[in-house]
C-alpha atoms as a PDB file:
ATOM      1  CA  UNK A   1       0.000   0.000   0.000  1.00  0.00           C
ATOM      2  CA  UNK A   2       1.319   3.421  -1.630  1.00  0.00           C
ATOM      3  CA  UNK A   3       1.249   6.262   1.168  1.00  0.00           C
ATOM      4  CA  UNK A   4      -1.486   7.763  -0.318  1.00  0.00           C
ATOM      5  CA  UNK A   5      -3.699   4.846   0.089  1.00  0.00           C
ATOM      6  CA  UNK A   6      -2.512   4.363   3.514  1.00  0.00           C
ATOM      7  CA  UNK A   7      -3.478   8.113   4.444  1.00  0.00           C
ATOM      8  CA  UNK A   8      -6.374   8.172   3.033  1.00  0.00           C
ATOM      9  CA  UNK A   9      -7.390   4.974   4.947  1.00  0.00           C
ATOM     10  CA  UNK A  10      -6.488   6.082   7.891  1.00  0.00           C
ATOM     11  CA  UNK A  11      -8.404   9.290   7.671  1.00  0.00           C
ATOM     12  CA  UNK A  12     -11.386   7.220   6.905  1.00  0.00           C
ATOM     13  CA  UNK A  13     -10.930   4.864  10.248  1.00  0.00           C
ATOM     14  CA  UNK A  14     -11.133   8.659  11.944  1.00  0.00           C
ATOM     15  CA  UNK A  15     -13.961   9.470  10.871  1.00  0.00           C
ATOM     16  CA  UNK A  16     -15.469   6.164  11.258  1.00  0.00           C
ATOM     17  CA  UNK A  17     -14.654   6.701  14.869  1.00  0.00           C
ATOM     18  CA  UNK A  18     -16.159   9.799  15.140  1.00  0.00           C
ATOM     19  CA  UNK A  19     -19.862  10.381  16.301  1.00  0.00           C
ATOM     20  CA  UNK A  20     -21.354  12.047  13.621  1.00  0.00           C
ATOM     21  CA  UNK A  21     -23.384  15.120  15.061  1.00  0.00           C
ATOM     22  CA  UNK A  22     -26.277  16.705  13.267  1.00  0.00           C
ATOM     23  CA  UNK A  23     -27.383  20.020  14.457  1.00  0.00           C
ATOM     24  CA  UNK A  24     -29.577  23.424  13.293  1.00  0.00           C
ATOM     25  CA  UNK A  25     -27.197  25.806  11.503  1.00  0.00           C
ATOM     26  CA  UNK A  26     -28.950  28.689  13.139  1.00  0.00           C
ATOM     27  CA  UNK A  27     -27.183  31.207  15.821  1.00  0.00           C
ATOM     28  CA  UNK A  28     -29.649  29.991  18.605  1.00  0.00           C
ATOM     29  CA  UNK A  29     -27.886  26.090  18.467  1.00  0.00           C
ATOM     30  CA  UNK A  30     -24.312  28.000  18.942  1.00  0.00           C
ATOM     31  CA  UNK A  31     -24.099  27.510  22.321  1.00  0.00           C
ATOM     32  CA  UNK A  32     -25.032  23.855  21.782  1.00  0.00           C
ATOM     33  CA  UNK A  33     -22.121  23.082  19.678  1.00  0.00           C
ATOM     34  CA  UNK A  34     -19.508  25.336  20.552  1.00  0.00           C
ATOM     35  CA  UNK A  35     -16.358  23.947  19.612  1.00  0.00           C
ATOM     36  CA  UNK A  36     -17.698  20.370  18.369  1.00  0.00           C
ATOM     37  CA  UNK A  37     -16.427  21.685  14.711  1.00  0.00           C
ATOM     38  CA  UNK A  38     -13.157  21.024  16.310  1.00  0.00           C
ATOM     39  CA  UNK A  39     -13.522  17.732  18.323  1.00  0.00           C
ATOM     40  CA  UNK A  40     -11.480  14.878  17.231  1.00  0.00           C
ATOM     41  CA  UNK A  41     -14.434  12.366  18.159  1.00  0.00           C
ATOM     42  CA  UNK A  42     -17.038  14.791  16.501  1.00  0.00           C
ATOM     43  CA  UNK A  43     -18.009  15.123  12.779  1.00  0.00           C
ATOM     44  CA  UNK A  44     -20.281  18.393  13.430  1.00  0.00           C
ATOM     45  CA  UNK A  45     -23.142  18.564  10.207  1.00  0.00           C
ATOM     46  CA  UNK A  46     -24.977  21.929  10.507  1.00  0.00           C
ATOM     47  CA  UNK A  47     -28.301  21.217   8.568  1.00  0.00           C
ATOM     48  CA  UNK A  48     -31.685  23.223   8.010  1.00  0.00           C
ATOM     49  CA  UNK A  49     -34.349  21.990  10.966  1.00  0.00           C
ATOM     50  CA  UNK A  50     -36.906  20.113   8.757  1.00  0.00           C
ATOM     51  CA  UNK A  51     -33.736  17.941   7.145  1.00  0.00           C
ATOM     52  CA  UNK A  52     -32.631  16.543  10.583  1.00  0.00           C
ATOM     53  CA  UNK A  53     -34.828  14.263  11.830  1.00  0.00           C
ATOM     54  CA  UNK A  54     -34.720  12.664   7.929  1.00  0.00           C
ATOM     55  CA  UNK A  55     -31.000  12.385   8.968  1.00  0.00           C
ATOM     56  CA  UNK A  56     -31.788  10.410  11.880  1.00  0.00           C
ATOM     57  CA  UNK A  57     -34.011   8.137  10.609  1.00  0.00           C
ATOM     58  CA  UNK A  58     -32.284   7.280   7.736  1.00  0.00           C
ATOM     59  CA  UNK A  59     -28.684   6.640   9.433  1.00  0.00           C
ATOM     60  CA  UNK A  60     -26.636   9.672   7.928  1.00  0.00           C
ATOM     61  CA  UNK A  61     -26.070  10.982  11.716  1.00  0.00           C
ATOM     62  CA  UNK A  62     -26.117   9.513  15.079  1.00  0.00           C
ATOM     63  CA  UNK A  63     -27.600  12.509  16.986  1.00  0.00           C
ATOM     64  CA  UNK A  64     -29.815  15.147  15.805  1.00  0.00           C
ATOM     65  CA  UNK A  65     -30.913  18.070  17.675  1.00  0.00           C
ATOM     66  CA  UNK A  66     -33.886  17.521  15.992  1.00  0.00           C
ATOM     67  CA  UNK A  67     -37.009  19.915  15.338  1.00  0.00           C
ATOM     68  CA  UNK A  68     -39.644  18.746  18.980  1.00  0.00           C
ATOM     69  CA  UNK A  69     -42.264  17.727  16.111  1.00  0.00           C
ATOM     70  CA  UNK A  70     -40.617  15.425  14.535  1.00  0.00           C
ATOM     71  CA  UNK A  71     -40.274  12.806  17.575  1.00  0.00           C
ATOM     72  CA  UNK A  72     -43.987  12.804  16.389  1.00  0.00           C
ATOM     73  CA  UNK A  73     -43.866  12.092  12.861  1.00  0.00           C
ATOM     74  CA  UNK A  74     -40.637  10.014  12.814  1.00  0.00           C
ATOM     75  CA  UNK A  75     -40.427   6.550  10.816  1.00  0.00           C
ATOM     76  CA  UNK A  76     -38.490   4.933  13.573  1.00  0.00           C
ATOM     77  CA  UNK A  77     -38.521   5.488  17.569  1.00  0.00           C
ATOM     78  CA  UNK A  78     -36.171   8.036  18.887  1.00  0.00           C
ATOM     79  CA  UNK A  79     -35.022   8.379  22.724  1.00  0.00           C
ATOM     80  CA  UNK A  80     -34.746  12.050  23.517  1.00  0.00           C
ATOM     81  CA  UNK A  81     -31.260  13.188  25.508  1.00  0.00           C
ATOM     82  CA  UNK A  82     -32.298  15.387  27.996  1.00  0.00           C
ATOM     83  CA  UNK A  83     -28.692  17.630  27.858  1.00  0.00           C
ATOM     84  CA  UNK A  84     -30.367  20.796  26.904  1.00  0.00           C
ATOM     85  CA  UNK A  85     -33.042  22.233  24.661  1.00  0.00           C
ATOM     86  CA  UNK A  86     -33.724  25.350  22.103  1.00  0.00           C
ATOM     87  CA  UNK A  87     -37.001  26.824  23.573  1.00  0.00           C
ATOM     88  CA  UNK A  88     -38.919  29.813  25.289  1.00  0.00           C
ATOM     89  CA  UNK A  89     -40.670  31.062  27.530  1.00  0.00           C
ATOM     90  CA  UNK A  90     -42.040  34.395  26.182  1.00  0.00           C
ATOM     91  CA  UNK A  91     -41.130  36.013  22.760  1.00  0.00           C
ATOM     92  CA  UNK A  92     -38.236  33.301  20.725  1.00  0.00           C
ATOM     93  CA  UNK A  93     -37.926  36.531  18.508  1.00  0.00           C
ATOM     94  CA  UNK A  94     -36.786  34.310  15.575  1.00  0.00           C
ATOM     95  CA  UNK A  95     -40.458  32.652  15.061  1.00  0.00           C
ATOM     96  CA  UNK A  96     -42.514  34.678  13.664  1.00  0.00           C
ATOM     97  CA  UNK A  97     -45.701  35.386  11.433  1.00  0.00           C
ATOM     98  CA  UNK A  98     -45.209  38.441   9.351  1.00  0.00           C
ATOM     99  CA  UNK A  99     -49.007  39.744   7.914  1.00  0.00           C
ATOM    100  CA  UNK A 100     -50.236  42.222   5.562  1.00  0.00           C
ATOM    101  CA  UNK A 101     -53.829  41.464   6.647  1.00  0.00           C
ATOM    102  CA  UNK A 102     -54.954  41.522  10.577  1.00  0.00           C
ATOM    103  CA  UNK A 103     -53.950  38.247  11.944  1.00  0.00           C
ATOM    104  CA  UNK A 104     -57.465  37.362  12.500  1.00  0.00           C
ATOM    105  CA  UNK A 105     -58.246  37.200   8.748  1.00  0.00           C
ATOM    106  CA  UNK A 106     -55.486  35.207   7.402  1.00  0.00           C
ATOM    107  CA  UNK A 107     -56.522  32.062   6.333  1.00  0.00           C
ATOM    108  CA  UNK A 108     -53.516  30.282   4.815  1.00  0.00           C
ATOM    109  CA  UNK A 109     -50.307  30.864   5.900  1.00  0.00           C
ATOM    110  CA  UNK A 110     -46.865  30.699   4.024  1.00  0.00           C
ATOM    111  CA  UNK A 111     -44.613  28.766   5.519  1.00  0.00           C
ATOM    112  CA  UNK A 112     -40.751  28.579   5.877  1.00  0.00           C
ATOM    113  CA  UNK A 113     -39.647  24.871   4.243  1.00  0.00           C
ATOM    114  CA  UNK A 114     -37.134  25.247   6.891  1.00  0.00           C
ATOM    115  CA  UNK A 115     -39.128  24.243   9.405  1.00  0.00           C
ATOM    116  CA  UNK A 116     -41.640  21.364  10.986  1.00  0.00           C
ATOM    117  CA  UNK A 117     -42.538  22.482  14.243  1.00  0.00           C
ATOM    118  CA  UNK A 118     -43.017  25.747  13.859  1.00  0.00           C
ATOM    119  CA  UNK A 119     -45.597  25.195  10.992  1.00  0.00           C
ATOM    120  CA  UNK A 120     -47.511  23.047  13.611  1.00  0.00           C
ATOM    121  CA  UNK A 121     -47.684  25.692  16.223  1.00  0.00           C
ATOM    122  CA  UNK A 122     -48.807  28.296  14.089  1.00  0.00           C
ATOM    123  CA  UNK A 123     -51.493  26.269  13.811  1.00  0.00           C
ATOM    124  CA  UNK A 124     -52.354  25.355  16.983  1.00  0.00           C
ATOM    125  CA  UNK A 125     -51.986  28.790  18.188  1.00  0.00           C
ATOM    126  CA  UNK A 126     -54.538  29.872  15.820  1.00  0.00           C
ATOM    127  CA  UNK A 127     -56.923  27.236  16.910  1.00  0.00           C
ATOM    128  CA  UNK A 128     -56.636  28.417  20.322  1.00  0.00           C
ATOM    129  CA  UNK A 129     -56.368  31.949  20.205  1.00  0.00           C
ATOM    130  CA  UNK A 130     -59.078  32.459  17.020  1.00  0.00           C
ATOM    131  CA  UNK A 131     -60.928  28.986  17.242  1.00  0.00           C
ATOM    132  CA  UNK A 132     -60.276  28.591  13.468  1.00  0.00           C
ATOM    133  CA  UNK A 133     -58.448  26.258  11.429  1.00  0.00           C
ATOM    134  CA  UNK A 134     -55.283  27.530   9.126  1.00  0.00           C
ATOM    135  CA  UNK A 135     -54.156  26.137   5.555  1.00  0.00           C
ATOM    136  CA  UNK A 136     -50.251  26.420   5.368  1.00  0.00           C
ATOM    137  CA  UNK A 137     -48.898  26.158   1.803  1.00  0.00           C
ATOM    138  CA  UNK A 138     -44.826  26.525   1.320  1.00  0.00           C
ATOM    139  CA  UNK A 139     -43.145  29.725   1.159  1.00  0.00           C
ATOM    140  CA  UNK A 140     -42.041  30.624  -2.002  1.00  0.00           C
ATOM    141  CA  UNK A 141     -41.565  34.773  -2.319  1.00  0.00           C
ATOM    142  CA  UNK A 142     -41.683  36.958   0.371  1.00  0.00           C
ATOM    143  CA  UNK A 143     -43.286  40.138  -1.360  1.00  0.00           C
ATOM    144  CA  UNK A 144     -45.929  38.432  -2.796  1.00  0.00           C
ATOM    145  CA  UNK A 145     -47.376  36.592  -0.265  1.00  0.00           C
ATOM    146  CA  UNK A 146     -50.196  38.132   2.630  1.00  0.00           C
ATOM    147  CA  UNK A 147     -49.053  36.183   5.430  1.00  0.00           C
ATOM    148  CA  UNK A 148     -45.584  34.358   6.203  1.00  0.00           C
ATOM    149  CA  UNK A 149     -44.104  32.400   9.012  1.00  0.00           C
ATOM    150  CA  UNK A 150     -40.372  32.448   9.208  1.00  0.00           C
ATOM    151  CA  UNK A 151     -38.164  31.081  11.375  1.00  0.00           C
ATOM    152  CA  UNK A 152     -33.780  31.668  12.459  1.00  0.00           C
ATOM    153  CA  UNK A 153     -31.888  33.988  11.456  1.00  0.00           C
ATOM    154  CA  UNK A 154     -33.940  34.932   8.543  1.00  0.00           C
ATOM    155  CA  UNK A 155     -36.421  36.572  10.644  1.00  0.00           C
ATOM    156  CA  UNK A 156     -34.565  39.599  11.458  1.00  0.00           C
ATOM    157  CA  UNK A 157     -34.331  41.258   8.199  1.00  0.00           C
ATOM    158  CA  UNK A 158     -38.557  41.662   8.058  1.00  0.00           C
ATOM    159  CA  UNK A 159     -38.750  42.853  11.426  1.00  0.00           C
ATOM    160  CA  UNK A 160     -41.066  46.032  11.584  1.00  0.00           C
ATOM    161  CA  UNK A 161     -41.437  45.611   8.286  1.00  0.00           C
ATOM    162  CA  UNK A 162     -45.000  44.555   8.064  1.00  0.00           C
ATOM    163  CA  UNK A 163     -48.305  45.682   9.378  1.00  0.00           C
ATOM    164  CA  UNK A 164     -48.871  42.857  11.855  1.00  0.00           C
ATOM    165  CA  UNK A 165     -46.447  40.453  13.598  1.00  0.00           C
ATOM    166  CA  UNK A 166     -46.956  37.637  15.814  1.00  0.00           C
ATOM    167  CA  UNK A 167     -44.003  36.254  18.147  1.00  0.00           C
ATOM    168  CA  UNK A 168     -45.680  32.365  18.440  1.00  0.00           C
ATOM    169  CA  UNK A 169     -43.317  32.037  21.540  1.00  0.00           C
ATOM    170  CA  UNK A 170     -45.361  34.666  23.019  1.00  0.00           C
ATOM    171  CA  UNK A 171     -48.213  33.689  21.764  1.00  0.00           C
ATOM    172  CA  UNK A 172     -48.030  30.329  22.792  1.00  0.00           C
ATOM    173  CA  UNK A 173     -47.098  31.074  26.776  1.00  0.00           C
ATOM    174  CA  UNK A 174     -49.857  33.738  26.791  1.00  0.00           C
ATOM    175  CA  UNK A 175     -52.518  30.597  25.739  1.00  0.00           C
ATOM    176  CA  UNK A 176     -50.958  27.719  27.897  1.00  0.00           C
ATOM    177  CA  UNK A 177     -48.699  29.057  30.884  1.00  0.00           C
ATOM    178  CA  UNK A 178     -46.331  26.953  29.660  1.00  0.00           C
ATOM    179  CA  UNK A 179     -42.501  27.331  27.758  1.00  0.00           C
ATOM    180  CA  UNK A 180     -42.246  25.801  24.264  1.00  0.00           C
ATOM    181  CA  UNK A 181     -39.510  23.414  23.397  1.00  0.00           C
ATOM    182  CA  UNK A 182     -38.688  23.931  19.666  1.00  0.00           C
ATOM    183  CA  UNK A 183     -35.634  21.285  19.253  1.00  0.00           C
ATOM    184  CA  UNK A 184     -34.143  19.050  21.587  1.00  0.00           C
ATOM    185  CA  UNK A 185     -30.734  16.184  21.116  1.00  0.00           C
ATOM    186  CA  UNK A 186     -32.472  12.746  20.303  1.00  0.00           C
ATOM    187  CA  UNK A 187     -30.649   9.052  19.048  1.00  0.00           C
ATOM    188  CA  UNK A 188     -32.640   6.416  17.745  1.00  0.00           C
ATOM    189  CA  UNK A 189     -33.804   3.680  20.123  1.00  0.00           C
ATOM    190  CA  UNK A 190     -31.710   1.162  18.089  1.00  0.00           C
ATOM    191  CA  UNK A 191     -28.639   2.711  18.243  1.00  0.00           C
ATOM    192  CA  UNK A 192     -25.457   0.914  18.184  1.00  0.00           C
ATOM    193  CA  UNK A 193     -23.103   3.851  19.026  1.00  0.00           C
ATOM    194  CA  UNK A 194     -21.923   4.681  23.033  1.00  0.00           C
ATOM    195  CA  UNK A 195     -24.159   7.120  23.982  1.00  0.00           C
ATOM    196  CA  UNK A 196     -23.019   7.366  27.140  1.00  0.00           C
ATOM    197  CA  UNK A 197     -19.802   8.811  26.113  1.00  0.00           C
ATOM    198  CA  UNK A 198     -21.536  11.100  23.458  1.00  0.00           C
ATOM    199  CA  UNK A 199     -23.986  12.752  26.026  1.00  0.00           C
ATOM    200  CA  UNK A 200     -20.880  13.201  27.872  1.00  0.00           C
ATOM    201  CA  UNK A 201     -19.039  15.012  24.917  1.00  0.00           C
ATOM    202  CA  UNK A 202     -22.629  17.216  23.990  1.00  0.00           C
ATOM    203  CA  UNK A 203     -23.246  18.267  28.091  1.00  0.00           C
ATOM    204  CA  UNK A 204     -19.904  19.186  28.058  1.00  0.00           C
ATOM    205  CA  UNK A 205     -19.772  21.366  25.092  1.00  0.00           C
ATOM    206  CA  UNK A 206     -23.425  22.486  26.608  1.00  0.00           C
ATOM    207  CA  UNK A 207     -21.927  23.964  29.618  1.00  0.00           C
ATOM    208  CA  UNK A 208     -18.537  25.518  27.459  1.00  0.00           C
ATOM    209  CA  UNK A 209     -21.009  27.554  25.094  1.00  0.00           C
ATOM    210  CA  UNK A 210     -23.321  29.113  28.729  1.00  0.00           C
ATOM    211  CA  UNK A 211     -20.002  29.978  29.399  1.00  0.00           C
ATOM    212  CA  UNK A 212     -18.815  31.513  26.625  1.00  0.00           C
ATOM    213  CA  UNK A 213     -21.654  33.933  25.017  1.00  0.00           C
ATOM    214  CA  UNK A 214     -19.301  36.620  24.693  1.00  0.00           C
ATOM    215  CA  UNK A 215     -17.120  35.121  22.605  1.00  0.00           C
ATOM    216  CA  UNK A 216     -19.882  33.466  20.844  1.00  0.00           C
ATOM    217  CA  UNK A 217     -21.752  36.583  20.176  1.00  0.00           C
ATOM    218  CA  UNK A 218     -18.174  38.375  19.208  1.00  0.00           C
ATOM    219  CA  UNK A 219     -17.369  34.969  16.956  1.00  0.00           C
ATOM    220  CA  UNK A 220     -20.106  34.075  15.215  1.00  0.00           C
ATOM    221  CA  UNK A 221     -23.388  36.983  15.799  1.00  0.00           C
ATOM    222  CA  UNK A 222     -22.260  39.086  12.132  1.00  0.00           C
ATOM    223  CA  UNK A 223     -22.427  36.264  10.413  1.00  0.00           C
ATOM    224  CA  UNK A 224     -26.253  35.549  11.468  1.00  0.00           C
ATOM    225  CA  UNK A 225     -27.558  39.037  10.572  1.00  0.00           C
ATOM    226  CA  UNK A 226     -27.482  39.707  14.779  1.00  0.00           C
ATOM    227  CA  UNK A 227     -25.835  42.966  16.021  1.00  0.00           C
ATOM    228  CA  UNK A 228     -23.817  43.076  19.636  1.00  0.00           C
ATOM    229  CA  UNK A 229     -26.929  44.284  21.438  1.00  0.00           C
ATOM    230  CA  UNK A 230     -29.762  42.263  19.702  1.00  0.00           C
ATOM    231  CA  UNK A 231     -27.527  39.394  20.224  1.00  0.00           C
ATOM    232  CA  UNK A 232     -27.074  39.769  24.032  1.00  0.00           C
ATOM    233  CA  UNK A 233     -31.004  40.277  24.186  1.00  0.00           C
ATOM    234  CA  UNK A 234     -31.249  37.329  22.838  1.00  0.00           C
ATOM    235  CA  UNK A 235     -29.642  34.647  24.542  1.00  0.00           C
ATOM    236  CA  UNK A 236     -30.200  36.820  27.721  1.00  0.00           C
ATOM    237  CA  UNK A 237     -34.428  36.844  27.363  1.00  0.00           C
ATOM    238  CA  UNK A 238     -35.475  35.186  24.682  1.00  0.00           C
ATOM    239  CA  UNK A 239     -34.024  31.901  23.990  1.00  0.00           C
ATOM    240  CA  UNK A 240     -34.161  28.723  26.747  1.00  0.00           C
ATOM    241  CA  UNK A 241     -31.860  26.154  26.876  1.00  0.00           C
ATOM    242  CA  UNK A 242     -33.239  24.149  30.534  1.00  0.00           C
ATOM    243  CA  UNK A 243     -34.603  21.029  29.710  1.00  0.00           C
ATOM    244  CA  UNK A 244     -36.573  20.658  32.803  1.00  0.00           C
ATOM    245  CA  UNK A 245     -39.787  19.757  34.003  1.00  0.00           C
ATOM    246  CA  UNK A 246     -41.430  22.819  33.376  1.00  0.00           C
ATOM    247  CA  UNK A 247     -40.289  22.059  29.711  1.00  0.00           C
ATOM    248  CA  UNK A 248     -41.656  18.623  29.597  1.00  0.00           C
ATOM    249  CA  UNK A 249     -44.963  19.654  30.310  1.00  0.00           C
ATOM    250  CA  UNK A 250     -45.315  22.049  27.754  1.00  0.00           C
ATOM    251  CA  UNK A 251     -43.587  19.821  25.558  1.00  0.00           C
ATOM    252  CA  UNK A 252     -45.984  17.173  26.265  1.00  0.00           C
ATOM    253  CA  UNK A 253     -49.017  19.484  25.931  1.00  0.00           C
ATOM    254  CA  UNK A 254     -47.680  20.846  22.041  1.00  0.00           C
ATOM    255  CA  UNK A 255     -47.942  17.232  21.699  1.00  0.00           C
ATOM    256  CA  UNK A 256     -51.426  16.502  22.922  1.00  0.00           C
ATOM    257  CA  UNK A 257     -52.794  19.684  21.151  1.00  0.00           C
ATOM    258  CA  UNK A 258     -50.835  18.295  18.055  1.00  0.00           C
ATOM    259  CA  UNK A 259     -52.797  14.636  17.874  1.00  0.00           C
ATOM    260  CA  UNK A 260     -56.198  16.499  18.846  1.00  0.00           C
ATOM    261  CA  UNK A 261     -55.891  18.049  15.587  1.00  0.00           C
ATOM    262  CA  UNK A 262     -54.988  15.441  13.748  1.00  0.00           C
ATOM    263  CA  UNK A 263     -51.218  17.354  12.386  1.00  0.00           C
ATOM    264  CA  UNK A 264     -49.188  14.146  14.016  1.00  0.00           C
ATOM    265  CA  UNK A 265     -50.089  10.447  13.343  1.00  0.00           C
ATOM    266  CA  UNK A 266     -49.469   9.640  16.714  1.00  0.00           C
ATOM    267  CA  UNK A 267     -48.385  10.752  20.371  1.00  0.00           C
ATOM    268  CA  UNK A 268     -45.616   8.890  21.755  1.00  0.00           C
ATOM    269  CA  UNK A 269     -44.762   9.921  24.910  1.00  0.00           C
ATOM    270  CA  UNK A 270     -41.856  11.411  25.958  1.00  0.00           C
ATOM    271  CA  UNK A 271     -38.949   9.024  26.132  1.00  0.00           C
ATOM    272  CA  UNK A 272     -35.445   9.765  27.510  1.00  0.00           C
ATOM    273  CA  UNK A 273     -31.983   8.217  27.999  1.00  0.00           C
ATOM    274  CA  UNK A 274     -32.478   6.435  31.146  1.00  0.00           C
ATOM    275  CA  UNK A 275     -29.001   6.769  32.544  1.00  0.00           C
ATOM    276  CA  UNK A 276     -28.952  10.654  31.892  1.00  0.00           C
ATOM    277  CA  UNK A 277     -32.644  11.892  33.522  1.00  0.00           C
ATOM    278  CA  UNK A 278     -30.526  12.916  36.495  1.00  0.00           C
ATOM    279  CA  UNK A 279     -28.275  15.184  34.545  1.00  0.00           C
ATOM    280  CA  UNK A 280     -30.755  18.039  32.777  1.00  0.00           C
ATOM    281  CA  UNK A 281     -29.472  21.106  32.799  1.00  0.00           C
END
């Protein structure tokens, strides 16, 4: 075997080796995977929301922090890893419904392909808060659309720039009390990887990225469309990362409002890692 060959095979056993770690290329999962682009047992895949929990199921990563509806609407049985969580209690800021036409009118809704679970709470929230029903239809063109939901970074550049907004973090803790989990870190039931040592690596990283907003917001907040300020805000009031009780329950309620109108197949109930529901943040 040439050197070349040998190299390259021995780059390949690496990355065999390496847990391969599929996570929302938003700002909001930074503190989630700070420095995992780096670690030599990680292979870090930043993805769009709706593409991760396809990821999952199909094998192409090991762990997904994975949109909350898809534990739902999954082909195969996830356990969830109860490190830490993207959520809110309150205004998220970055999920949003943008209208030209009073909220109480719009009838469909265009939708961000980006994302699963905030599609489904849009439409919850508008069963509870206006006892109607809402049509969603993908989002094609901003400007020529009445009514949009957007979610990330995207969401700051239409900010005051329509005639009626809705923060569905707000909206959805005004209606139930309760915080919203949006994504959490799941592994499917039938894994074969240690995921022991893997929670270990992501709780880890968890607690080096709390620490670190500074240098996260002075690193990495430009290149999201977030300035200094906005950027402090929002890791400061708006975003959640516990992954507590009060978090299960409103997870679990999303989910019980989500079967009661009919936009999951099923609800599963929550299932965790059993040897890590004494470590949640």
């Amino acid at each position: 075997m040439n050197n070349t060959s040998q190299n390259h095979q021995e780059e390949q056993e690496e990355a065999d080796d390496r847990y391969r770690v599929g996570a929302v290329s938003f700002f909001n999962a930074r503190p989630l995977i700070y420095g995992l682009d780096s670690h030599s047992r990680v292979l870090l895949q930043p993805k769009v929301p709706a593409q991760l929990g396809r990821d999952l199921d199909s094998g192409d990563i090991d762990v997904g922090l994975v949109p909350s509806i898809d534990y739902q609407t999954s082909r195969s049985d996830w356990l969830i890893l109860p490190i830490a969580a993207i959520g809110s209690e309150g205004e998220v800021l970055t999920v949003r419904v943008f209208s030209r036409q009073p909220l109480d009118e719009i009838d469909c809704l265009a939708c961000d392909t980006d994302s699963h679970t905030s599609v489904a709470l849009a439409r919850i929230i508008w069963h509870l808060r206006y006892g109607r029903s809402l049509a969603v239809k993908p989002l094609r063109a901003v400007n020529s659309e009445k009514a949009i939901l957007l979610i990330g970074d995207k969401v700051l550049g239409q900010l005051d720039r329509w005639p009626h907004e809705l923060d569905l973090g707000s909206a959805w803790t005004r209606l139930t009390l309760l915080p919203f989990v949006y994504a959490f870190w799941a592994v499917p039931t039938e894994t074969e990887i240690n995921v022991d040592v893997l929670a270990g690596i992501l709780r880890r990283t968890c607690r080096k990225g709390m620490s670190n907003i500074d240098d996260i917001i002075e690193r990495y907040a430009g290149q999201h469309g977030f300035d200094d300020e906005i950027a402090r805000r929002y890791f400061a009031d708006n975003i959640v990362f516990d992954f507590g009780a009060r978090q299960r329950r409103g997870l679990t309620r999303f989910y019980e409002l989500a079967y009661q109108l009919q936009l999951v197949p099923r609800q599963r109930p929550l299932r965790f890692y059993p040897s890590l529901l004494g470590g949640m943040l």
